[in-house]
C-alpha atoms as a PDB file:
ATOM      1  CA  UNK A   1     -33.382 -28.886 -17.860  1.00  0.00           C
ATOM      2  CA  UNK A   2     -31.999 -28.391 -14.365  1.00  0.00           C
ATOM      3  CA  UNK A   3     -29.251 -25.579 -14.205  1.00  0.00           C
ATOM      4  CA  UNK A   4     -27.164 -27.905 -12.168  1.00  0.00           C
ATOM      5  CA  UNK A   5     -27.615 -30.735 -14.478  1.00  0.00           C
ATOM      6  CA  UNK A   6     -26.798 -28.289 -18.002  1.00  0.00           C
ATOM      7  CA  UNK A   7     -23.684 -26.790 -16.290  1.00  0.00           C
ATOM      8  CA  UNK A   8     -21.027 -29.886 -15.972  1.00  0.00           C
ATOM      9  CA  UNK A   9     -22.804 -30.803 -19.600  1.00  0.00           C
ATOM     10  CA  UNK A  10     -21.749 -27.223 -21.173  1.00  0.00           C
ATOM     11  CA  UNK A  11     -18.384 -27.257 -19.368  1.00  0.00           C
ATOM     12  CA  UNK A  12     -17.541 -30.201 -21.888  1.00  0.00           C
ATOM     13  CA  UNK A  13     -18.891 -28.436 -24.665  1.00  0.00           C
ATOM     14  CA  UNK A  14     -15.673 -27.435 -27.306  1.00  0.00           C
ATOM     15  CA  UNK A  15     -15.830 -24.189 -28.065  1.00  0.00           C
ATOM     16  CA  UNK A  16     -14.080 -22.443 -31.131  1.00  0.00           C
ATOM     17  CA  UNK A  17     -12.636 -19.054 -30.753  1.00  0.00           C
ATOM     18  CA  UNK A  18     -13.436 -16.542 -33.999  1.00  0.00           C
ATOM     19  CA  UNK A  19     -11.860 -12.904 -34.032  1.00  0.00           C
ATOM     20  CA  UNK A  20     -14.439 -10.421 -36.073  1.00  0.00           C
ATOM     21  CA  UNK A  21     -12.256  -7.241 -37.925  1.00  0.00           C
ATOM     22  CA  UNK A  22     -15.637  -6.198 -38.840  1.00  0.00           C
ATOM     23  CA  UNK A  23     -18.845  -5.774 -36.844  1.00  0.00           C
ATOM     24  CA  UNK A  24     -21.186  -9.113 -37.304  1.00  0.00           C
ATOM     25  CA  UNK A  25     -24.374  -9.536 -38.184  1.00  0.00           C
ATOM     26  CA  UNK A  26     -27.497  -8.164 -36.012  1.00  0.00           C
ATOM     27  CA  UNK A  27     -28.196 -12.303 -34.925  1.00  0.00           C
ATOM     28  CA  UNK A  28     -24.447 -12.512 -33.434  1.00  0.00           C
ATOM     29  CA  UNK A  29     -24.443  -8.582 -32.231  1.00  0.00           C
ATOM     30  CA  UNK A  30     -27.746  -9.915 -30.381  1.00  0.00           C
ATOM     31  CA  UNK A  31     -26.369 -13.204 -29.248  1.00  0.00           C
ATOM     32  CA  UNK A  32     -23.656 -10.836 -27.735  1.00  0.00           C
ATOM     33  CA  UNK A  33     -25.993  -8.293 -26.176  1.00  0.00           C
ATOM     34  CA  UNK A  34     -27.711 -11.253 -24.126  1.00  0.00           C
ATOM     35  CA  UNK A  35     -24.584 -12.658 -22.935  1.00  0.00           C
ATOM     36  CA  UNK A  36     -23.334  -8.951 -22.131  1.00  0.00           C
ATOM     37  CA  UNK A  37     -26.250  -8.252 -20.273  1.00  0.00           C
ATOM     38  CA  UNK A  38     -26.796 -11.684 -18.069  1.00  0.00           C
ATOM     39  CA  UNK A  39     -22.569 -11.456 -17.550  1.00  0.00           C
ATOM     40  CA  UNK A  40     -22.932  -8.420 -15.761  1.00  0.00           C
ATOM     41  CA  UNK A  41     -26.581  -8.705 -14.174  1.00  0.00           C
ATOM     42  CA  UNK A  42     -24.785 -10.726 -11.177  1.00  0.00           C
ATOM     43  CA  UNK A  43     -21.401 -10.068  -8.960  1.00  0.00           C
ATOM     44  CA  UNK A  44     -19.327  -8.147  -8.996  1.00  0.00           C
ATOM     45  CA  UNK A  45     -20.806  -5.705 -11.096  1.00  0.00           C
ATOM     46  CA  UNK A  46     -24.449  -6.284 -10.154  1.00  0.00           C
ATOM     47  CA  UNK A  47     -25.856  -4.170 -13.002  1.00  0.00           C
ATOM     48  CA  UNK A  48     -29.600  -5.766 -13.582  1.00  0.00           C
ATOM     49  CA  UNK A  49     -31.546  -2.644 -13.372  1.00  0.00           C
ATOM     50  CA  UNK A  50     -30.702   1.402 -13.299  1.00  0.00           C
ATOM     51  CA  UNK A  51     -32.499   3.886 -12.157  1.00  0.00           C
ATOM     52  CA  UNK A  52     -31.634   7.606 -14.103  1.00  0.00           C
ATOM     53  CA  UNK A  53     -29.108   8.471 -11.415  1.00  0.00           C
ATOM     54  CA  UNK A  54     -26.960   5.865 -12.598  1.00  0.00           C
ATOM     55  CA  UNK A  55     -27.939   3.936  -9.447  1.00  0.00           C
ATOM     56  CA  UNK A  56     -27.472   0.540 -10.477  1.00  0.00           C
ATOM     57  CA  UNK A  57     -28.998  -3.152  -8.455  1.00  0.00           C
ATOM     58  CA  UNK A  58     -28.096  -6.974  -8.714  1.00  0.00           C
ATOM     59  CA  UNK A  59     -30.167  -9.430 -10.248  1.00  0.00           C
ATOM     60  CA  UNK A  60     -31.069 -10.781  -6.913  1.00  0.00           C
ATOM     61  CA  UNK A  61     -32.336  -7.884  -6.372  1.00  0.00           C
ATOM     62  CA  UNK A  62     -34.689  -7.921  -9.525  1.00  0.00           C
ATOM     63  CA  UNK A  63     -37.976  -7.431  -7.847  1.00  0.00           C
ATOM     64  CA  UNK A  64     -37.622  -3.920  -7.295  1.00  0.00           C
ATOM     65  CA  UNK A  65     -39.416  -1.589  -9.275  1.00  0.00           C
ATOM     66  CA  UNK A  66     -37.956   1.597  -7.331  1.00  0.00           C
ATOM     67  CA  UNK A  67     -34.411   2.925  -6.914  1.00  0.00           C
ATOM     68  CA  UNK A  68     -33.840   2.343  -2.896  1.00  0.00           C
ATOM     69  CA  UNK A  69     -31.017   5.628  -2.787  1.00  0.00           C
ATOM     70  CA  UNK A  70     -33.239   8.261  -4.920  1.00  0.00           C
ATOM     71  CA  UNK A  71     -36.796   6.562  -5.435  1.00  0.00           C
ATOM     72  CA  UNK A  72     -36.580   6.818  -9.134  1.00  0.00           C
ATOM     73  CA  UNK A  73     -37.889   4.069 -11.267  1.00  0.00           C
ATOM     74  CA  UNK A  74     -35.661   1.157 -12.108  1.00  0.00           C
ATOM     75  CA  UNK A  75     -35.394  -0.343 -15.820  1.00  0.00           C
ATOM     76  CA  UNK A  76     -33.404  -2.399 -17.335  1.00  0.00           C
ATOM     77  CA  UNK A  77     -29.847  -2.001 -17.744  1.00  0.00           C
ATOM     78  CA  UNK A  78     -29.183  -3.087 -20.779  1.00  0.00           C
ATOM     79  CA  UNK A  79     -31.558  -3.815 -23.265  1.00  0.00           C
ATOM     80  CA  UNK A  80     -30.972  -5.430 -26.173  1.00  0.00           C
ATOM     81  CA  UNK A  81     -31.151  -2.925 -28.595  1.00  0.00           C
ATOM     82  CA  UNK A  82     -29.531  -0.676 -27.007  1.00  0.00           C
ATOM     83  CA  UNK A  83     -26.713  -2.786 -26.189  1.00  0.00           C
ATOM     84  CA  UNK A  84     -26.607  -4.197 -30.000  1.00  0.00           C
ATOM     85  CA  UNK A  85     -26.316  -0.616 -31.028  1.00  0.00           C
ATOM     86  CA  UNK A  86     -23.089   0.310 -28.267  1.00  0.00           C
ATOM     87  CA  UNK A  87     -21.498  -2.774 -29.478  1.00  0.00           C
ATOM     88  CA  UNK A  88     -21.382  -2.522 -32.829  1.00  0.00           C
ATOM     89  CA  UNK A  89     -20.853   1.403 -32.674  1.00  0.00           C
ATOM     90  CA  UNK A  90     -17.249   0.107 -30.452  1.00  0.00           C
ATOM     91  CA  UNK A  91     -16.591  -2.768 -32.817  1.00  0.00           C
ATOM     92  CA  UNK A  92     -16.280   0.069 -35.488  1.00  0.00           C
ATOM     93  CA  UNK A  93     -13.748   2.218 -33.973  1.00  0.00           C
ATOM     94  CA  UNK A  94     -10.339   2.401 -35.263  1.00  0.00           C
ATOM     95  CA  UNK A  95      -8.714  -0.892 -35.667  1.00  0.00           C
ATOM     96  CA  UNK A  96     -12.294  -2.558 -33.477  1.00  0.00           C
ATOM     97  CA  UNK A  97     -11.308  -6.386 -32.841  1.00  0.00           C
ATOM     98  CA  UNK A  98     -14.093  -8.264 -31.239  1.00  0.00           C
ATOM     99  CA  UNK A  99     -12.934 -12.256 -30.282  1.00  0.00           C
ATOM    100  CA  UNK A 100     -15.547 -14.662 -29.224  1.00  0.00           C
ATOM    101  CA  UNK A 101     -15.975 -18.362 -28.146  1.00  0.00           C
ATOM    102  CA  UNK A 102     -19.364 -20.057 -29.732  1.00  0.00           C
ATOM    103  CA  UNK A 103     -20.596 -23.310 -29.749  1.00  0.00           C
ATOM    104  CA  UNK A 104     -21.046 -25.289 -32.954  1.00  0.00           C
ATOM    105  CA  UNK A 105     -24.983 -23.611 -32.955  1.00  0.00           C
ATOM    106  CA  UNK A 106     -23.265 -20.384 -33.297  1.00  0.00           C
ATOM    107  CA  UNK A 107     -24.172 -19.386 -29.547  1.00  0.00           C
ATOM    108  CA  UNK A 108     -22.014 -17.072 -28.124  1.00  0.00           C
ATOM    109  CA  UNK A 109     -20.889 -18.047 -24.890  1.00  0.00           C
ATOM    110  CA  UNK A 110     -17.878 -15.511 -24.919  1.00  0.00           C
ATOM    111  CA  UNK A 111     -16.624 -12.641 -25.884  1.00  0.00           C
ATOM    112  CA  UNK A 112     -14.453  -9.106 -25.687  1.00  0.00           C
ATOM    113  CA  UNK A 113     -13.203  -6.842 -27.553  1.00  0.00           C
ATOM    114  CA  UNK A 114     -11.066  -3.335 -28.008  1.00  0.00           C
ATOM    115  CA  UNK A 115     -10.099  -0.254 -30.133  1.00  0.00           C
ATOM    116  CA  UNK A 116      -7.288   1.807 -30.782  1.00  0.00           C
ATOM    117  CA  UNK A 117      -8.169   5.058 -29.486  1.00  0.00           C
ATOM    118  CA  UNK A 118      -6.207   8.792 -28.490  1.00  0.00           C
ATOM    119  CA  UNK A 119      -5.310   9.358 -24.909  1.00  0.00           C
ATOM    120  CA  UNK A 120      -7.621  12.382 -25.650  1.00  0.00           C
ATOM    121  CA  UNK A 121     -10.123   9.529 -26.145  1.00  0.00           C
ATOM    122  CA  UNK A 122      -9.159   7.617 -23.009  1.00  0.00           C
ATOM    123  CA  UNK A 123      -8.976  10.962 -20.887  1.00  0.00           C
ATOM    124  CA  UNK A 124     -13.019  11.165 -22.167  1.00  0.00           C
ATOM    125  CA  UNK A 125     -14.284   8.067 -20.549  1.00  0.00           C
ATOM    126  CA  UNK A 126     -13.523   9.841 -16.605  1.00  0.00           C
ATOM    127  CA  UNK A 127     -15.704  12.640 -15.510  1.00  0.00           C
ATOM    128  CA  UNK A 128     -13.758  14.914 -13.250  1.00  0.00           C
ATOM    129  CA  UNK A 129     -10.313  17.313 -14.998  1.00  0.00           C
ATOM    130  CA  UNK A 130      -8.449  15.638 -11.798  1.00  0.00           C
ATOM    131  CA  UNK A 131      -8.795  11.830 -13.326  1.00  0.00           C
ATOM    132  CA  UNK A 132      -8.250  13.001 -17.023  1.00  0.00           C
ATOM    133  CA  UNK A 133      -5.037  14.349 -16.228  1.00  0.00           C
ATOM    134  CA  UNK A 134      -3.940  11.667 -14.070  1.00  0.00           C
ATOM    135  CA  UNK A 135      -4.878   8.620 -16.114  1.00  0.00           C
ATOM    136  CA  UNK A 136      -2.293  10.332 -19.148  1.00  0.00           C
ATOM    137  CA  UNK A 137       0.424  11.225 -16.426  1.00  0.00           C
ATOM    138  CA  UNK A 138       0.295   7.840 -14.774  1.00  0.00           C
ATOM    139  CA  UNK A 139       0.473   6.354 -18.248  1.00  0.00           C
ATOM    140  CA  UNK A 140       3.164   8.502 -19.536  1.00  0.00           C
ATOM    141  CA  UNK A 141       5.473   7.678 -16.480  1.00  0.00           C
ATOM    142  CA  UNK A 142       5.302   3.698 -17.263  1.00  0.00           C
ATOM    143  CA  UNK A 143       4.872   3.747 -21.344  1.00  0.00           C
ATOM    144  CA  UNK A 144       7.084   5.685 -23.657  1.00  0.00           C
ATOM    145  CA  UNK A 145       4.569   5.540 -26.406  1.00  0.00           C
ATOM    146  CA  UNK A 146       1.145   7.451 -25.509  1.00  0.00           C
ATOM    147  CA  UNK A 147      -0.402   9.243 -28.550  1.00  0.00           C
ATOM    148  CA  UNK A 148      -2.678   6.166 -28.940  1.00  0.00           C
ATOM    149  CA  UNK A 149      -3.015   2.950 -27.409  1.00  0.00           C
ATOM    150  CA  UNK A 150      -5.520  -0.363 -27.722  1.00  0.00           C
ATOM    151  CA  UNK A 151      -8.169  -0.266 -25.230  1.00  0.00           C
ATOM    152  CA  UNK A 152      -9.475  -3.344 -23.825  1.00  0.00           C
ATOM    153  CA  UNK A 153     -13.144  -2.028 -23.846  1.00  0.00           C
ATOM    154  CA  UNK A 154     -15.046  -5.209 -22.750  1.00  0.00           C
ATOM    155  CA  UNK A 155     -14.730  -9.010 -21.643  1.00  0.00           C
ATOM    156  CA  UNK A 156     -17.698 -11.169 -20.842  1.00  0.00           C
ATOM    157  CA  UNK A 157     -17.807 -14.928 -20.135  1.00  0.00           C
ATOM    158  CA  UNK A 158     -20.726 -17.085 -19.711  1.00  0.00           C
ATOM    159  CA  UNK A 159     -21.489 -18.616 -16.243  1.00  0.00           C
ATOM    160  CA  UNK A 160     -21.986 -22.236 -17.597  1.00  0.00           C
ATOM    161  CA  UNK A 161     -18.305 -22.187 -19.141  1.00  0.00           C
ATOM    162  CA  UNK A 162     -16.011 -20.336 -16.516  1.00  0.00           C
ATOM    163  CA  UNK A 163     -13.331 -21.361 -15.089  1.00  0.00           C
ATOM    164  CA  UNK A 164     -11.884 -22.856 -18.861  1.00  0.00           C
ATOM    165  CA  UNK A 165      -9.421 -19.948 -19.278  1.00  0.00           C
ATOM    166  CA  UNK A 166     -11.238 -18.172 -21.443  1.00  0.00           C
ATOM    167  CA  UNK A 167     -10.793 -14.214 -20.308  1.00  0.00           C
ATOM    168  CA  UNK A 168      -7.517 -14.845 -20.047  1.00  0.00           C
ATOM    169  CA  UNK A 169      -7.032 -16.058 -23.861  1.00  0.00           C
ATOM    170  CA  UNK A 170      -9.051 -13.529 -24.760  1.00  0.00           C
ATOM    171  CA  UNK A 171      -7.108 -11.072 -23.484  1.00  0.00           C
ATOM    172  CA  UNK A 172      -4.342 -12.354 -24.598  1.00  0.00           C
ATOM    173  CA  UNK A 173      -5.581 -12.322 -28.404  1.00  0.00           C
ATOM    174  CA  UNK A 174      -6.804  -8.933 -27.631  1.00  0.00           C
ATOM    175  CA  UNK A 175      -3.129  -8.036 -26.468  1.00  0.00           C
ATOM    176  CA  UNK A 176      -1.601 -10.182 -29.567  1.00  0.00           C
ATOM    177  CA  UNK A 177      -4.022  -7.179 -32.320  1.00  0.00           C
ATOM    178  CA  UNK A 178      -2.428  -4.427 -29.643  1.00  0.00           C
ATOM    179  CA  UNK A 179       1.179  -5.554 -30.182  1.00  0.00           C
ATOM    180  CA  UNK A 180       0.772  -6.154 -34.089  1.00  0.00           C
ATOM    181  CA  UNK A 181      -0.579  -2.484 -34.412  1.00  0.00           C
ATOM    182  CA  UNK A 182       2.916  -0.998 -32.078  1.00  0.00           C
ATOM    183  CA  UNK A 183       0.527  -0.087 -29.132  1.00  0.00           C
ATOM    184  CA  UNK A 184       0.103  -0.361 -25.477  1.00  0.00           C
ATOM    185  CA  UNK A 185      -2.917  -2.284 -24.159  1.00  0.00           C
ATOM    186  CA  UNK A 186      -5.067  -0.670 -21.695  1.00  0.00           C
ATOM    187  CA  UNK A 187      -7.565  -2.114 -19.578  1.00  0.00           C
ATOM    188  CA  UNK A 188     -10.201  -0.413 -16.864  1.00  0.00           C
ATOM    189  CA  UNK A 189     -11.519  -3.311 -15.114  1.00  0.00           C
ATOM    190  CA  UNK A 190     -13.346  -3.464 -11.071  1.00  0.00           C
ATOM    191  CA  UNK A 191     -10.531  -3.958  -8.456  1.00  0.00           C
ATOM    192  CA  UNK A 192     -12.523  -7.032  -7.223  1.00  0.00           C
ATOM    193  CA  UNK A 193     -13.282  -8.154 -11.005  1.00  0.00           C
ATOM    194  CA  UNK A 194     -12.344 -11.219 -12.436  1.00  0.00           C
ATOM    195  CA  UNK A 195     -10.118  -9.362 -15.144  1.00  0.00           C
ATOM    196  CA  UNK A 196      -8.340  -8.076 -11.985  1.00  0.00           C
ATOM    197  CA  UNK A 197      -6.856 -11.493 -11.560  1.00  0.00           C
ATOM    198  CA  UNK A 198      -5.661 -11.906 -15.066  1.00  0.00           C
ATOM    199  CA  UNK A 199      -4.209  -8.523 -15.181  1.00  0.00           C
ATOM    200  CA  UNK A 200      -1.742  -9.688 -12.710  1.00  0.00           C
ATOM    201  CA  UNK A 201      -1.324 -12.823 -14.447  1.00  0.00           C
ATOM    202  CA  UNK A 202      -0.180 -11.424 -17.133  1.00  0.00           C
ATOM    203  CA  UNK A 203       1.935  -9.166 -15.167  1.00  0.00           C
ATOM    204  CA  UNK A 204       0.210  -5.518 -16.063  1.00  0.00           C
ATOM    205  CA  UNK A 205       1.146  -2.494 -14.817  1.00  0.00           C
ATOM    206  CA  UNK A 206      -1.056  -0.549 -12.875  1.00  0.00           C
ATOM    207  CA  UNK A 207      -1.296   2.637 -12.993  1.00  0.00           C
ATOM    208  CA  UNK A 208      -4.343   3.507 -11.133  1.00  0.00           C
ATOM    209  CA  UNK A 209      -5.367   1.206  -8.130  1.00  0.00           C
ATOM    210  CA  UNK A 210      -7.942   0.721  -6.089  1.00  0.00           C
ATOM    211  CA  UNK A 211      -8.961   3.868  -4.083  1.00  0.00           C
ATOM    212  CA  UNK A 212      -7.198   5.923  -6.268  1.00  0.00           C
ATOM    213  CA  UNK A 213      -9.894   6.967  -9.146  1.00  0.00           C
ATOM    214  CA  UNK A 214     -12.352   9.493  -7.416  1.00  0.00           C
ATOM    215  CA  UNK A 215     -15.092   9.136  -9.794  1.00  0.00           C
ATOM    216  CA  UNK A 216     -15.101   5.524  -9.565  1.00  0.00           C
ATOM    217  CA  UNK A 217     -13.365   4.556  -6.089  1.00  0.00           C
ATOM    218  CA  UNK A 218     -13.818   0.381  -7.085  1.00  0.00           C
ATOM    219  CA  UNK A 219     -12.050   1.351 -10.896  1.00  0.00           C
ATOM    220  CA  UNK A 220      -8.323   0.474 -11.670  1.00  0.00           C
ATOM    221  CA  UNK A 221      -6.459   1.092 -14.534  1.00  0.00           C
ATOM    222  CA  UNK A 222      -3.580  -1.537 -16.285  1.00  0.00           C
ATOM    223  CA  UNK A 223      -1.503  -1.214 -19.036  1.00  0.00           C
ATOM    224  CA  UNK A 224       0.471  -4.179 -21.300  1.00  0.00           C
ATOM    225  CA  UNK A 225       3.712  -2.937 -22.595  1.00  0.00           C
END
């Protein structure tokens, strides 16, 4: 069928939102891993292939077979066993809520999820002692509660059914599970990402902007009181 054709068609599809407290089974976990991985194969992110160095190229760039910056080989960036395995490994963290949107086949056309984690946790995902200490400091100047919060980990949407509002409710239900467990939402997101948009939306805080995180200059950081 022609993509411009099955678009409009799957834009009128209804959709029905299901929140998993437990990790699905490997069919859904690899419905989710092909959705994760075509979601971010394209703008912004443009992570189709990786070479070692962490080097990472679009999908329109998907005939190259050789990083263009170090010459390494390129692969895949996320394969789907791989990926199956990182999702379900976050879905099982402390209080792990994964939300999707699927069709009435069971497809999965959306989906994110988060954890509760330590700040000690958070601090772990940057590189460099300079962003670990200023991700808890910024944090600790606009939330009073920072022991633990909810981290937004991931949000994906199929390219057939943007546009519907569907980040944004995810977030939202993701923000709803943050709330009900006394915590602060946190989200790291691309300054020119999608998720961007709906963090102002919904009127985050940030607390590290664009420019500001040296290992990742395009990173920001929000946080949902």
């Amino acid at each position: 069928m022609n993509e411009s054709i099955q678009k409009p068609m799957l834009q009128q599809v209804p959709l029905q939102q299901v929140c998993y407290t437990q990790s699905p089974k490997n069919d859904k976990l690899g419905k989710i891993a092909r959705l994760y991985a075509n979601a971010f194969a394209d703008l912004p992110w443009n992570e189709y292939k990786v070479c070692q160095q962490g080097h990472y190229f679009g999908r329109q760039q998907a005939e190259l077979t050789n990083c263009t910056t170090c010459s390494q080989p390129l692969k895949i960036a996320y394969p789907e066993e791989e990926t199956v395995d990182y999702i379900a490994k976050e879905i099982t963290k402390p209080e792990g809520t994964l939300v999707t949107f699927e069709d009435e086949s069971g497809e999965v056309l959306a989906a994110g999820w988060g954890y509760a984690c330590t700040t000690e946790e958070l601090q772990a995902k940057y590189n460099s002692s300079e962003m670990k200490g200023k991700v808890v400091d910024r944090i600790k100047k606009t939330a009073e509660k920072t022991q633990r919060v909810f981290y937004l980990s991931e949000i994906m949407v199929d390219a057939a059914v943007r546009n519907r509002g569907i980040a944004t409710k995810i977030t939202k239900c993701l923000f709803e599970r943050a709330q009900a467990l006394d915590l602060n939402l946190v989200m790291r997101t691309r300054y020119d990402s999608p998720m961007a948009q709906i963090a102002k939306n919904m009127q985050m805080s940030q607390v590290i902007g664009w420019g500001e995180d040296t290992d990742n200059t395009n990173r920001v950081l929000y946080i949902k009181i």
